[in-house]
Protein backbone atom coordinates (compact mmCIF):
# COMPACT_ATOMS: atom_id res chain seq x y z
CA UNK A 1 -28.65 -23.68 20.82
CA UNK A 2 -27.85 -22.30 17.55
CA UNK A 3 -31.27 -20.55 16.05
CA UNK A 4 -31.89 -18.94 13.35
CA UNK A 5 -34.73 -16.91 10.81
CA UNK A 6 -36.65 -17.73 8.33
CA UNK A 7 -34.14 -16.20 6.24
CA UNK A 8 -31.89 -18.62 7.67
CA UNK A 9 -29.00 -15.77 7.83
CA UNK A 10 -27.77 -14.93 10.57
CA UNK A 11 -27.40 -17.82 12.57
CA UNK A 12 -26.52 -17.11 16.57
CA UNK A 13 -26.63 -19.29 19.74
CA UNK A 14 -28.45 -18.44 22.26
CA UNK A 15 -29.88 -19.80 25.91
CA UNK A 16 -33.31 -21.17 25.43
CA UNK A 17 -36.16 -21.46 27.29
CA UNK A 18 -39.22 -23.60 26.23
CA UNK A 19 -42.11 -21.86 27.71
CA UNK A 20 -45.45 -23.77 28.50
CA UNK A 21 -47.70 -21.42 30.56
CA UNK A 22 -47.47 -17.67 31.28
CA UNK A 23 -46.00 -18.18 34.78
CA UNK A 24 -42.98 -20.08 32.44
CA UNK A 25 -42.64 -16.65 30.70
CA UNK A 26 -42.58 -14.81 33.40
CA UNK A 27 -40.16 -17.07 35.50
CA UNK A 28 -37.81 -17.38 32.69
CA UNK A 29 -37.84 -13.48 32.28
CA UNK A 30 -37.03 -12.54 35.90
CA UNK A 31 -33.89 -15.17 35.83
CA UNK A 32 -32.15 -13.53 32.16
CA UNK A 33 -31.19 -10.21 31.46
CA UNK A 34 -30.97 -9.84 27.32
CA UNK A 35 -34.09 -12.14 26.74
CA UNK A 36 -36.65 -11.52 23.73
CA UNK A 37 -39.85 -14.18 22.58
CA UNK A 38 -39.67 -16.31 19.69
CA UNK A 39 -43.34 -17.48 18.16
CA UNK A 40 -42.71 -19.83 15.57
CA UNK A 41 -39.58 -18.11 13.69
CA UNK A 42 -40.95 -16.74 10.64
CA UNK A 43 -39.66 -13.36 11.47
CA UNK A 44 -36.70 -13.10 8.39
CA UNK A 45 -33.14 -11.99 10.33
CA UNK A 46 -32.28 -11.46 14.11
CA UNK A 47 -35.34 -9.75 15.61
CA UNK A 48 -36.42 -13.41 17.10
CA UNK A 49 -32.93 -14.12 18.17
CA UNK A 50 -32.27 -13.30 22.11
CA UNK A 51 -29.00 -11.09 22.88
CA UNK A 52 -28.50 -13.53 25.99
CA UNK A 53 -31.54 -15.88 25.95
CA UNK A 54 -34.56 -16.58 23.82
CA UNK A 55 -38.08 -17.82 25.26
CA UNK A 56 -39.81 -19.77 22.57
CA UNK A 57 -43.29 -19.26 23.01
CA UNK A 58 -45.70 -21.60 21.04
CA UNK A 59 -46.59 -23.79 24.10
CA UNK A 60 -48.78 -20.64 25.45
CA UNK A 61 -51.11 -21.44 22.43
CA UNK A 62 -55.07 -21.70 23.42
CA UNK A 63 -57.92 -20.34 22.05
CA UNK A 64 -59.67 -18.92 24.97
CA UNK A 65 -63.09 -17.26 24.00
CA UNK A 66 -65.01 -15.64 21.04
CA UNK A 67 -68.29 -13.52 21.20
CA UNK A 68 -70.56 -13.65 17.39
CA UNK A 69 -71.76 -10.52 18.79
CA UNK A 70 -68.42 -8.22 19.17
CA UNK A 71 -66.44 -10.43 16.92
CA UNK A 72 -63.83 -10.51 19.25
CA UNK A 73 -61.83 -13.26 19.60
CA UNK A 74 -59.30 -13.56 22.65
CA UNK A 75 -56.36 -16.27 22.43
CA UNK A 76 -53.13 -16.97 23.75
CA UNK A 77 -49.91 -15.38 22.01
CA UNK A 78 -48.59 -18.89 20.80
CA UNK A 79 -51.83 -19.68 18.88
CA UNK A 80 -50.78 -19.77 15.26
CA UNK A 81 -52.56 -18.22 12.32
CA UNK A 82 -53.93 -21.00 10.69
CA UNK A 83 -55.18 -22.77 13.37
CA UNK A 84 -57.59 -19.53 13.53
CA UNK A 85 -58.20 -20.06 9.95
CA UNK A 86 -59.07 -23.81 9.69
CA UNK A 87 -61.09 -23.09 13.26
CA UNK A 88 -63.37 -19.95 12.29
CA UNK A 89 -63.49 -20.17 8.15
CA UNK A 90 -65.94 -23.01 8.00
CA UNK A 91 -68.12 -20.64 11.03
CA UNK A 92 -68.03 -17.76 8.23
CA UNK A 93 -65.23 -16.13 10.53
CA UNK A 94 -61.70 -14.31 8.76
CA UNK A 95 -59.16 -12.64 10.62
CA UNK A 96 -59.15 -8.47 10.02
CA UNK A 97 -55.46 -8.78 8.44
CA UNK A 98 -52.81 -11.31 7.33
CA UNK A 99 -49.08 -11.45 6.12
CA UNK A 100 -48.01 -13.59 3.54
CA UNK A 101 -47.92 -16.91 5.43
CA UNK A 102 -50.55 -18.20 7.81
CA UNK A 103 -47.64 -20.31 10.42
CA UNK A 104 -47.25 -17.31 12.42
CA UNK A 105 -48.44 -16.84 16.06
CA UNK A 106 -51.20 -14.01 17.30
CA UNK A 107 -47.82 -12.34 19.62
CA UNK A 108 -45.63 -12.17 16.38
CA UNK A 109 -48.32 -10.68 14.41
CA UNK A 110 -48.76 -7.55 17.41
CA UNK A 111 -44.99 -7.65 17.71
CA UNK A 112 -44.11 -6.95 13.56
CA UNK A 113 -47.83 -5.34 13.18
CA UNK A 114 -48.14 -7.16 10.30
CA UNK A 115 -49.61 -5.45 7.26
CA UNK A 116 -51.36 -7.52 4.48
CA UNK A 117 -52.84 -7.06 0.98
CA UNK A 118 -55.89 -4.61 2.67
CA UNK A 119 -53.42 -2.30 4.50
CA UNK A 120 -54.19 1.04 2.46
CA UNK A 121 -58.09 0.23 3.22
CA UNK A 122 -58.08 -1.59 6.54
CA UNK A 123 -54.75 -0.62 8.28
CA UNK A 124 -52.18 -3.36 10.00
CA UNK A 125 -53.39 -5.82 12.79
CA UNK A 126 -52.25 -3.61 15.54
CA UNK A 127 -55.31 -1.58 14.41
CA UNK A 128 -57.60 -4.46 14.97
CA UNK A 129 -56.46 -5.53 18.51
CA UNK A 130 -58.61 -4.50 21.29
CA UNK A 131 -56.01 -5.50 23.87
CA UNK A 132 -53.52 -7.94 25.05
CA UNK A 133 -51.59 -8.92 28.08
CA UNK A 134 -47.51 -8.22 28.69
CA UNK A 135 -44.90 -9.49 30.91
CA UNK A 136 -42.61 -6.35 32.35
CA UNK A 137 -39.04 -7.10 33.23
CA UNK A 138 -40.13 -7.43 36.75
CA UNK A 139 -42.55 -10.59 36.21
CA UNK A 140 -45.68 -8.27 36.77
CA UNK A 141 -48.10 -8.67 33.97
CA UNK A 142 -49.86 -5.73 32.53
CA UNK A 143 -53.25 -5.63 31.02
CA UNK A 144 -52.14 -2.77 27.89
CA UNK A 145 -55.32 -1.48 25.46
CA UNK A 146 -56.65 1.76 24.27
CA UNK A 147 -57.74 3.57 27.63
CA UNK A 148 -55.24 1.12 29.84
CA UNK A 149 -51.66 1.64 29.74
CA UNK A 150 -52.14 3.30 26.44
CA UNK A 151 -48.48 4.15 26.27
CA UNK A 152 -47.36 1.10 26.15
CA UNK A 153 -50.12 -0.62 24.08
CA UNK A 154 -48.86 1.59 21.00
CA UNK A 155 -45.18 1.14 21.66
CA UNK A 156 -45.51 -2.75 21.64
CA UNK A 157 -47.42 -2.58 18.35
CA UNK A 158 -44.48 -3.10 16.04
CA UNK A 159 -42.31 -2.82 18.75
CA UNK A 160 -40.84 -6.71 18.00
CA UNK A 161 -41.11 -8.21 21.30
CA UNK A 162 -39.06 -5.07 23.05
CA UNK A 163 -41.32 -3.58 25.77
CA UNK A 164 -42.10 -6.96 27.05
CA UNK A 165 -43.95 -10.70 26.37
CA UNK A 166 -47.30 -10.69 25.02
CA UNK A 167 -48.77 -13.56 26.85
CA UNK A 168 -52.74 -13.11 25.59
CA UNK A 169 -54.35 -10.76 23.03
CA UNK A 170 -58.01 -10.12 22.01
CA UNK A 171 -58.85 -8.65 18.76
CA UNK A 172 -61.75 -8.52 16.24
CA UNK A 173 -62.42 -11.08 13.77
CA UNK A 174 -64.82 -9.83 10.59
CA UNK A 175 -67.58 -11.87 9.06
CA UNK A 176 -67.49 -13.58 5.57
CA UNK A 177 -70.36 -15.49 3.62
CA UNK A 178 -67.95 -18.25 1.72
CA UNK A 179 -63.86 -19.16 1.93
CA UNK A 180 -63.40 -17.93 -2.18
CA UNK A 181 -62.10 -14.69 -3.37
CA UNK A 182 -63.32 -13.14 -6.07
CA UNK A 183 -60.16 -12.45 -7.56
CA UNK A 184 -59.15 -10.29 -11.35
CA UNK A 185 -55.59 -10.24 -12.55
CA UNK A 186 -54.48 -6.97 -14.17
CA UNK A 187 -51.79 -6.47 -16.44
CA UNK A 188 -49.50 -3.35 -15.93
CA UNK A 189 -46.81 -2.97 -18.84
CA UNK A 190 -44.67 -0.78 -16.39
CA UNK A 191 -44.14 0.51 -13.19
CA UNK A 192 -45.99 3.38 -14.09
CA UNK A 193 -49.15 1.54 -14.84
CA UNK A 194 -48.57 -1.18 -12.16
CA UNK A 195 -48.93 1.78 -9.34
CA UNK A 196 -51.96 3.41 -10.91
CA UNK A 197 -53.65 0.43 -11.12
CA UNK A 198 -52.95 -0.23 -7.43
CA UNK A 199 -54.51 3.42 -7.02
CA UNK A 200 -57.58 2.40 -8.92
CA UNK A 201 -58.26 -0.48 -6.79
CA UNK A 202 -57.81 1.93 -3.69
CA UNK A 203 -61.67 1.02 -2.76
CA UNK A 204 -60.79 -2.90 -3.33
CA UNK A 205 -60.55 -5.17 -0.18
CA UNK A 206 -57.41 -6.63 -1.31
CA UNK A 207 -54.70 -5.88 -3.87
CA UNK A 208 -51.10 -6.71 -4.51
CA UNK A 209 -48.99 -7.10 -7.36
CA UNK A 210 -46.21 -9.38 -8.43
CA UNK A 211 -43.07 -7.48 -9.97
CA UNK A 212 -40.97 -8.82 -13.15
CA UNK A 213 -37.59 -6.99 -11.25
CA UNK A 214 -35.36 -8.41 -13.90
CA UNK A 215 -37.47 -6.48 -16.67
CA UNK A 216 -35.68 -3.51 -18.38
CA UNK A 217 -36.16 -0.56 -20.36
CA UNK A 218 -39.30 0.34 -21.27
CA UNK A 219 -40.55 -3.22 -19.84
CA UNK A 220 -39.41 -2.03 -16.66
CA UNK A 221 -41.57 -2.88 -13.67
CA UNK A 222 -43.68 -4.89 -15.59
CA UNK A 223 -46.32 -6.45 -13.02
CA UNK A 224 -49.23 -8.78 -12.46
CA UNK A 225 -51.69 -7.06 -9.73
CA UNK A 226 -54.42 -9.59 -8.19
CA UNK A 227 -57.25 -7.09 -6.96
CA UNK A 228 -59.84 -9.37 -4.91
CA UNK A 229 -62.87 -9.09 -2.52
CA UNK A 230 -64.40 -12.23 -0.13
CA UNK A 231 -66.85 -13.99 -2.54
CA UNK A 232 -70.69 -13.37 -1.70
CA UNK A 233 -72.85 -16.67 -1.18
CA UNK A 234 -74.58 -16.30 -4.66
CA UNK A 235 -71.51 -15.96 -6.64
CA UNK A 236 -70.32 -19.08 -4.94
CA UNK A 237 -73.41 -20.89 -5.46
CA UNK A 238 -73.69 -20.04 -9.51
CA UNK A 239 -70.54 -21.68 -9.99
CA UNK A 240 -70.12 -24.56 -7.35
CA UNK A 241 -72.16 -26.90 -5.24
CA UNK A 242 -73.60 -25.08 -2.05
CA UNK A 243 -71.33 -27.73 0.19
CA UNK A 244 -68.66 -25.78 -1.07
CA UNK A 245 -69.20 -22.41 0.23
CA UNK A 246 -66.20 -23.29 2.36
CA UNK A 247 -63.56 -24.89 1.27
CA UNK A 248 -61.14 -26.44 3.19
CA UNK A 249 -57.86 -25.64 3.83
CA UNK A 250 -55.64 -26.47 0.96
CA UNK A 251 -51.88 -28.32 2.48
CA UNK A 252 -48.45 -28.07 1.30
CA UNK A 253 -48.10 -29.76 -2.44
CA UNK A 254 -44.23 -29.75 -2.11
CA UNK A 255 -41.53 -29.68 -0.32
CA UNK A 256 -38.03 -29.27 -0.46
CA UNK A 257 -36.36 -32.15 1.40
CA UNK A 258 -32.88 -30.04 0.85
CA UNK A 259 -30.66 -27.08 0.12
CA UNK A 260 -30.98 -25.79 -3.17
CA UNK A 261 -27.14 -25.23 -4.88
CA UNK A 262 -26.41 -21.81 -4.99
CA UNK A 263 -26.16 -21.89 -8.59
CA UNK A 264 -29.54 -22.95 -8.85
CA UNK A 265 -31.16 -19.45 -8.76
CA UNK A 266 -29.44 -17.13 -11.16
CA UNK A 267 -30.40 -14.47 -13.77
CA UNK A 268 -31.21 -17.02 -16.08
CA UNK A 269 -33.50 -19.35 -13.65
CA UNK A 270 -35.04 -16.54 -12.44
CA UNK A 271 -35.78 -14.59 -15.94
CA UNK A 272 -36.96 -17.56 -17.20
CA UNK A 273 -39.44 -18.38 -14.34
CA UNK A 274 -40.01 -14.73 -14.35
CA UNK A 275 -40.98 -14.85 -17.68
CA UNK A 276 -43.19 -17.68 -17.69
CA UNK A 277 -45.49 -16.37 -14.30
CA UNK A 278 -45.58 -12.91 -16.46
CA UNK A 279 -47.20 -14.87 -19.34
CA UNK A 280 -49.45 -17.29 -17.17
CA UNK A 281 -51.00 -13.97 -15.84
CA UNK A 282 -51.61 -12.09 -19.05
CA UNK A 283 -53.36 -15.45 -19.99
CA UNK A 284 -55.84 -15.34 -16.76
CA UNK A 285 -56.09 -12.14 -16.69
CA UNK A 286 -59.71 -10.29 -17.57
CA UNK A 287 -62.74 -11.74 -16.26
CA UNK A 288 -62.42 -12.21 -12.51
CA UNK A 289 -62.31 -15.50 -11.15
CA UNK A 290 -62.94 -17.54 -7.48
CA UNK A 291 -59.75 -18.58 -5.89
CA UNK A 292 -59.57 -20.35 -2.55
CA UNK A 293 -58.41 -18.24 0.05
CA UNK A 294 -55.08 -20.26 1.08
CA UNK A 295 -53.45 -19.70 -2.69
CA UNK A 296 -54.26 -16.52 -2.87
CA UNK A 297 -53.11 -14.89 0.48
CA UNK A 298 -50.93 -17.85 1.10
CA UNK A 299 -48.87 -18.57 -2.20
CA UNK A 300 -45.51 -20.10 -0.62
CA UNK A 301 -47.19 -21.59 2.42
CA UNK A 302 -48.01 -24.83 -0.39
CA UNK A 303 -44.43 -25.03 -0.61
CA UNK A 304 -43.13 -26.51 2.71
CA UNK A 305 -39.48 -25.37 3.84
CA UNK A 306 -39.47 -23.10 0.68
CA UNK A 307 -36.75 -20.97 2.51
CA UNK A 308 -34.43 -23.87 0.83
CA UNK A 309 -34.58 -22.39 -2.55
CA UNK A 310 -31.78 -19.98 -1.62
CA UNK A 311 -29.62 -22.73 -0.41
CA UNK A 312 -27.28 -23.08 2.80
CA UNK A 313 -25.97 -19.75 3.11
CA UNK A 314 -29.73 -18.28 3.24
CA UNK A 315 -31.64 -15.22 1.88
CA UNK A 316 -32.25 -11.59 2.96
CA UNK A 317 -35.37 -9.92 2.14
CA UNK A 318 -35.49 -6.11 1.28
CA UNK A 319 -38.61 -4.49 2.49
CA UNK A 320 -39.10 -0.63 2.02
CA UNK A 321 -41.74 1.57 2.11
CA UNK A 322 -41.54 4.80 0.14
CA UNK A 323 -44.09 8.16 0.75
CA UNK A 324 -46.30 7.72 -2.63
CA UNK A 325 -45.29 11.25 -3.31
CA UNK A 326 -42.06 10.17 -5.30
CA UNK A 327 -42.48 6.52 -5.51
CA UNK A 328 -42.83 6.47 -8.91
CA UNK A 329 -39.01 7.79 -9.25
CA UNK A 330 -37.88 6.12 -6.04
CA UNK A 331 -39.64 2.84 -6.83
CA UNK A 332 -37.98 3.08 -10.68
CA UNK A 333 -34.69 3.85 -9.53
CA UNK A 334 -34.21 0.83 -7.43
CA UNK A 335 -35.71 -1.74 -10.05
CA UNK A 336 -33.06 -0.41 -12.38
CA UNK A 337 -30.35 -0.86 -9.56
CA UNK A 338 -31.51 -4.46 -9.18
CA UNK A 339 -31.89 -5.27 -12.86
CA UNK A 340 -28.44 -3.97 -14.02
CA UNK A 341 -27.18 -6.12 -11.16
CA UNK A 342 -28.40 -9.14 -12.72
CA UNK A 343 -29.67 -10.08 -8.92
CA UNK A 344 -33.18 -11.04 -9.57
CA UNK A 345 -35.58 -11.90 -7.57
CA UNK A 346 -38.87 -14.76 -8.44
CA UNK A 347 -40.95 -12.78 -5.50
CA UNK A 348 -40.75 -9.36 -5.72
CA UNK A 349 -43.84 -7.72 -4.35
CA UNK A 350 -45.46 -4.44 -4.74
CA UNK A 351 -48.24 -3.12 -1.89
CA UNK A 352 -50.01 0.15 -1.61
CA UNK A 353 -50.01 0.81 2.46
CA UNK A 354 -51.58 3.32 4.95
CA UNK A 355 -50.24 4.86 8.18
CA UNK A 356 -48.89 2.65 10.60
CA UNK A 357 -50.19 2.20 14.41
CA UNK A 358 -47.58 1.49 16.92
CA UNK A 359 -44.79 3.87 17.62
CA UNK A 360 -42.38 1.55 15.71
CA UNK A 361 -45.01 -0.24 12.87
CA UNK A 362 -42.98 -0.61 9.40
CA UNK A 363 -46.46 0.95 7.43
CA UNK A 364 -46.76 4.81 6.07
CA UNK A 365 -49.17 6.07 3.11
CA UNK A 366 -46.67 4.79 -0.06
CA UNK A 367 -45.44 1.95 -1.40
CA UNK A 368 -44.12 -1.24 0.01
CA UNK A 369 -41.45 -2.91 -2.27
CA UNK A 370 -40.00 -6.67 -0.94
CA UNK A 371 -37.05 -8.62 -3.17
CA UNK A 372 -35.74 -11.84 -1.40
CA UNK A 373 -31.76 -12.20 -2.35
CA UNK A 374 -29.40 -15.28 -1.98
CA UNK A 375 -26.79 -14.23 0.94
CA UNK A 376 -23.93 -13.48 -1.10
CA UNK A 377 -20.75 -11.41 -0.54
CA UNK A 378 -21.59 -8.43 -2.87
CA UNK A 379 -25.30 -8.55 -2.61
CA UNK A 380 -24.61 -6.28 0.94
CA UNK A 381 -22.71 -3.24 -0.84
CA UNK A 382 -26.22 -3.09 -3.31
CA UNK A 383 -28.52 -3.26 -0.51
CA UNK A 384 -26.42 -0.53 0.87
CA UNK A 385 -26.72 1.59 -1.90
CA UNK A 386 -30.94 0.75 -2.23
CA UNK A 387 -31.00 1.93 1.62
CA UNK A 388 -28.86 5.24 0.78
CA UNK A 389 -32.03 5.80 -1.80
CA UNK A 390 -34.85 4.77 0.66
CA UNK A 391 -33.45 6.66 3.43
CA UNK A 392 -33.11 10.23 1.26
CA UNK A 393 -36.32 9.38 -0.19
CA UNK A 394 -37.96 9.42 3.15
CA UNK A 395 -38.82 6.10 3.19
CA UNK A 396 -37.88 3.27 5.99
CA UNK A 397 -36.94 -0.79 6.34
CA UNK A 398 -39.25 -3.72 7.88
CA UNK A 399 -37.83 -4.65 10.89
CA UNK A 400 -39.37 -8.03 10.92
CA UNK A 401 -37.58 -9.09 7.61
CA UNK A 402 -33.92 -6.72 8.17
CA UNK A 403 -30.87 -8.88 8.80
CA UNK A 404 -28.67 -5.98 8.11
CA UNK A 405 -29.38 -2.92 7.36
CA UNK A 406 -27.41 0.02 9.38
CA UNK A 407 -27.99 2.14 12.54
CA UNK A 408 -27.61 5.01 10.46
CA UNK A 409 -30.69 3.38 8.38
CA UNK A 410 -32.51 2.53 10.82
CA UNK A 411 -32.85 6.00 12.79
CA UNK A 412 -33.46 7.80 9.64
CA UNK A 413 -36.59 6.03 8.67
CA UNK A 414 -38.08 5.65 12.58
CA UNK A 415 -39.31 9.11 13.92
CA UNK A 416 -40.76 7.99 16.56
CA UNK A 417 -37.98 6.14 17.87
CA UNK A 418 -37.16 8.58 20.81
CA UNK A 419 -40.62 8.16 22.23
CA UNK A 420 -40.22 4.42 21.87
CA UNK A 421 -36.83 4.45 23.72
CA UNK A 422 -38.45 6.48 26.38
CA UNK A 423 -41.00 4.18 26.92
CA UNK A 424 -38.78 1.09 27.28
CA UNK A 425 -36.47 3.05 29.65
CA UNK A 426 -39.54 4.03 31.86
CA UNK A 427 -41.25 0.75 32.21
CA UNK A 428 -37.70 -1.23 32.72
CA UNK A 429 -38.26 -2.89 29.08
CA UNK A 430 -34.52 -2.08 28.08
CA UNK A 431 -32.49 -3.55 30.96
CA UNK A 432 -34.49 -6.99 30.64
CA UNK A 433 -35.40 -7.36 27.16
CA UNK A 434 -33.06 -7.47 23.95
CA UNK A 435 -32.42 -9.29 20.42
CA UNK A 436 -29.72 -9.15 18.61
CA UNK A 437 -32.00 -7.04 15.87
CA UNK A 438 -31.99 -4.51 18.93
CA UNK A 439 -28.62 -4.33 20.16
CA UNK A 440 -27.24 -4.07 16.11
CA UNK A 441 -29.94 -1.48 15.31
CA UNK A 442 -29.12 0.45 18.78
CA UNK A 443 -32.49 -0.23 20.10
């Protein structure tokens, strides 16, 4: 079968195994060599893509248990995000972190240790998980946490799917009194002021900013940052009925029933749109205001297939994180290289982050630029150069959105890789378990 990201680029075939229960899993593993799990694809390149064979993974999907006492929730690997959401909101229930889309599964979210808009306060979701199950090369399954296994409980946090399949995982859930966020928008003229007013809001729950990256000169960096906290009950309740302390869950508006052209997005679509979300957020900006919780953490999940915007030939995503020592320079330096290219991007996105937990998590204490780019011939030499300044700036790629980047890149920005390849050596993981992320990067 020919599979694919959500980037859509690359596209590889692989052998595929549609896995129901754990014992599938485990069966499927102990026939393949070269195998790797696949949640619901929303990882960006080829870290979902299996070197030999791929085991897709949703059917293991049911909530198990959840104690209002511990907050701990336990469910299968395949359970998606936003079943969790529409399930525990309403019972004044949120998860501890989430990425940018809700249609991921609990396994993916270990796997990429996902980071969201509270990272610099509350750390990724690895932090959060108490522990989960894995299936070793050999079919035996392994109960991995904090005082079991411990080795391998940190190397399969961010370790995308490499040290084995995550068949169960239990992790804590936090309490909220309403589904709003009590969001303010803040307007930052320049990069400058866009990273010290993500510094200011270091206390904040959540906070994340939206980047103009075709902006230029002293306009440069230009950004809209959306600093928010879970809405109490009586701030609910002065401006809306009590039934609507929780909301529910808002569904995709649009859709896009095909490929975009691939003239469609070009300097000139994207300045203009650019231009006109700048605008729309100096307008709202001020007083803070409730927002349902889907929009604001969730912004392209109300566009369904949006990954058609960048046509056919797909998109890569460029996610680095630089040490906040020198992001100022670092961050400045590759908005300039992106302007004068003229390759613009409508969702560029600026995130203040913390250490990282697993052995190969994307996270350190900087900044966390992203830029989503059509798949085009000479947007590859650029990206090369933006690495060259990541990499000697000490910084490092996400794994779960790289299509591309280098060996060279990747082993310069993962210190911890030795211990990691250790660990998979020891335990078997690396004569039973590969992508084709793995086997480019050198795994």
């Amino acid at each position: 079968m020919i599979l694919e990201g959500w980037g859509r680029y690359p596209r590889l075939v692989s052998e595929v195994f549609d896995c129901r229960t754990s014992a599938d899993a485990a069966e499927a593993v102990a026939k393949r060599h070269g195998v790797i799990a696949r949640g619901n694809g929303r990882s960006y390149g080829d870290a979902a893509l299996g070197d030999v064979a791929t085991l897709i993974c949703r059917g293991i999907g049911r909530m198990k248990r959840f104690d209002p006492q511990t907050l701990l929730l336990t469910v299968e690997a395949g359970v998606m995000l936003s079943d969790i959401l529409d399930a525990f909101i309403p019972r004044g229930y949120f998860p501890p972190v989430v990425p940018g889309t809700k249609f991921v599964t609990v396994g993916g979210m270990i796997a990429s240790d996902v980071h969201g808009k509270n990272h610099h306060r509350d750390g990724g979701f690895g932090a959060h998980v108490a522990s989960f199950k894995l299936i070793m090369g050999d079919g035996e399954v392994l109960n991995c946490s904090r005082n079991e296994n411990v080795d391998l409980f940190f190397a399969t946090i961010g370790g995308m799917g490499l040290t084995g399949v995550i068949t169960e995982a239990s992790f804590y859930m936090k309490p909220i009194e309403t589904g709003w966020i009590n969001q303010k928008t803040i307007v930052a003229d320049d990069l400058e002021e866009a990273l010290a007013a993500l510094q200011a809001a270091d206390e904040s729950s959540y906070s994340v900013a939206w980047i103009d990256c075709l902006a230029r000169g002293a306009s440069l960096g230009r950004s809209l940052i959306f600093v928010g906290e879970h809405a109490k009950r009586e701030q609910v309740v002065a401006h809306k009925a009590e039934r609507e302390l929780f909301p529910s869950p808002t569904r995709p508006r649009l859709s896009l029933p095909m490929d975009l052209p691939a003239w469609a997005l070009n300097r000139t679509s994207v300045s203009a749109f650019n231009g006109a979300y700048f605008r729309a957020g100096v307008r709202k900006s001020g007083a803070p205001s409730l927002v349902h919780w889907n929009p604001y953490f969730f912004p392209l999940d109300g566009i369904h297939q949006w990954n058609r915007l960048y046509g056919r030939s797909g998109f890569l995503q460029h996610q680095c994180v630089v040490p906040d020592t020198n992001a100022l320079a670092v961050l400045g330096e590759i908005l300039q290289r992106f302007a004068a290219s003229g390759k613009g991007s409508f969702l560029a996105v600026l995130k203040k982050l913390g250490p990282g937990t697993g052995l190969l998590s994307f996270p350190m204490a900087g900044y966390t630029l992203a830029l989503d780019l059509p798949v085009t011939e000479d947007v590859f030499p650029l990206l090369e150069e933006i690495d060259k300044v990541v990499v000697d700036a000490g910084g490092r790629l996400y794994l779960a959105k790289d299509a591309r980047q280098s060996r060279l890149t990747f082993e310069a920005g993962y210190p911890q890789l030795a211990a990691f390849r250790d660990i998979r050596r020891a335990t078997g993981g690396d004569a039973h378990f590969a992508s084709r992320l793995a086997t480019r990067l050198g795994i």
